[in-house]
Protein backbone atom coordinates (compact mmCIF):
# COMPACT_ATOMS: atom_id res chain seq x y z
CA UNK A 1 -22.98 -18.15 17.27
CA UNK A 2 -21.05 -14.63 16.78
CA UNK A 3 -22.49 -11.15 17.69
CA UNK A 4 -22.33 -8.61 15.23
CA UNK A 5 -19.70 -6.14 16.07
CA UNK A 6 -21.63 -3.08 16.99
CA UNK A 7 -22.48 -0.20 14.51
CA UNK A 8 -20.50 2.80 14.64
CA UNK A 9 -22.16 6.02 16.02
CA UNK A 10 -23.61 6.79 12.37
CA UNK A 11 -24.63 3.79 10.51
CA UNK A 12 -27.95 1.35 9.30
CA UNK A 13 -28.58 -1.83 9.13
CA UNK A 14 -31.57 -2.62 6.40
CA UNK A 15 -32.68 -6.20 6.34
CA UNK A 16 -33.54 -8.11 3.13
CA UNK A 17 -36.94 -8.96 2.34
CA UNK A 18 -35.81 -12.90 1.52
CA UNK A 19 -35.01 -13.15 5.05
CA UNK A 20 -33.20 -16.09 6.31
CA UNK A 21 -30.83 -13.21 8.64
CA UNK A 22 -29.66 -11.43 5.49
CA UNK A 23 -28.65 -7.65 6.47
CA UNK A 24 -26.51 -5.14 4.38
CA UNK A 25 -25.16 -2.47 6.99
CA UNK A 26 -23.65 0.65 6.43
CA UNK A 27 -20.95 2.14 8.64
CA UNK A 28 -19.14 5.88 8.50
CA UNK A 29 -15.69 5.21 9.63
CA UNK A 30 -14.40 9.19 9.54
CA UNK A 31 -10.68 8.68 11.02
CA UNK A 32 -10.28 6.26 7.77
CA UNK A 33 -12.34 8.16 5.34
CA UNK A 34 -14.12 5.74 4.28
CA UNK A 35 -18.17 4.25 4.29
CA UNK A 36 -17.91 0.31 4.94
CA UNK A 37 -20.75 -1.78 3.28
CA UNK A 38 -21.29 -5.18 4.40
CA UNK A 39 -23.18 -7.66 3.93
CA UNK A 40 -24.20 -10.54 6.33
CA UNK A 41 -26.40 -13.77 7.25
CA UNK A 42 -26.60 -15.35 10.17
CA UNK A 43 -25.01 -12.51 12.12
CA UNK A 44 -21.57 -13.57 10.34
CA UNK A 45 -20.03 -11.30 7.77
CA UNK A 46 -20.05 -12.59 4.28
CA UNK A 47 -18.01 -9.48 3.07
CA UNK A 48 -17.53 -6.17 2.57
CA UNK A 49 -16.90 -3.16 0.57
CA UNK A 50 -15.12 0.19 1.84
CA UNK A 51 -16.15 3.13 -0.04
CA UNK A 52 -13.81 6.23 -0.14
CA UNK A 53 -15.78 9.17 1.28
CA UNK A 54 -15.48 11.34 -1.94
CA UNK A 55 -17.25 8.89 -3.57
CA UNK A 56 -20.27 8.58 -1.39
CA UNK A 57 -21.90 11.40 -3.78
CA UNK A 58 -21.62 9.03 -6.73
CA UNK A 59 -23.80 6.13 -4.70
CA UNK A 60 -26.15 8.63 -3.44
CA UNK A 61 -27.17 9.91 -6.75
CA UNK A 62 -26.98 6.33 -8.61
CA UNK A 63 -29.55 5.34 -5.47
CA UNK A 64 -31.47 8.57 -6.13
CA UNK A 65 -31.66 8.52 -9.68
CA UNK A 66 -32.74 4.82 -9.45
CA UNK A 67 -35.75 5.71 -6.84
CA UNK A 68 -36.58 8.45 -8.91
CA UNK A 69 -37.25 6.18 -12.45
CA UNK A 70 -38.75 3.83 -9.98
CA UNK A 71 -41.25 6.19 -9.10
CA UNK A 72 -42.06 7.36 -12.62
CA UNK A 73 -42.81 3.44 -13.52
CA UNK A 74 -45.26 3.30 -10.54
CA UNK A 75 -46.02 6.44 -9.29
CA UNK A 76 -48.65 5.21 -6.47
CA UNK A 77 -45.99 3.83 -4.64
CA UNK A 78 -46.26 7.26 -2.46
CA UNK A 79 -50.34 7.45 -2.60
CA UNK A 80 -49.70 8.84 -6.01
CA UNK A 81 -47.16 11.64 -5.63
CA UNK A 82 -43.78 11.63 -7.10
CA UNK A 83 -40.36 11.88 -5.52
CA UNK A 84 -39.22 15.62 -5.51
CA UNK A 85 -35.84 16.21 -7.39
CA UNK A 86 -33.36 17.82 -6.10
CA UNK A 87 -33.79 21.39 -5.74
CA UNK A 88 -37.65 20.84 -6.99
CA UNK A 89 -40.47 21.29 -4.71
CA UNK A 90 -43.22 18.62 -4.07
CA UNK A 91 -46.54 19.39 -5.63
């Protein structure tokens, strides 16, 4: 069976809660400007996605914004706190 290439320097790999060696990992590939999302089972890659660096911002809020209205639908989910927004403080 294939290795995984390894990650770049900056990078994650988050595993899926269904298991059966699902992964989606994230790579920062700077000399192409570019964020590479891909996704894989079984240590093979079933595909991927290269994001242009200038639009990073627009996945970070849609992930942000998402967390956040998660939160408000079940706010225990942080022993009953909600997520800061941006530029808020926690209290």
């Amino acid at each position: 069976m294939p290795l995984p290439r390894p990650l770049p320097r900056h990078g994650a790999v988050l595993l899926d809660p269904r298991g059966e060696d699902r992964a989606l990992r994230v790579s920062w590939h700077p000399e192409a400007d570019v964020v590479v999302l891909s996704q894989w089972r079984d240590n093979l890659c079933a595909g991927t996605f290269r994001l242009p660096v200038e639009e990073v911002p627009v996945l970070i809020e849609a992930l942000r914004s998402g967390l956040a209205a998660a939160y408000d639908v079940v706010p225990d989910r942080a022993g009953g706190d909600t997520l800061p927004v941006a530029g808020q403080r926690a209290g």
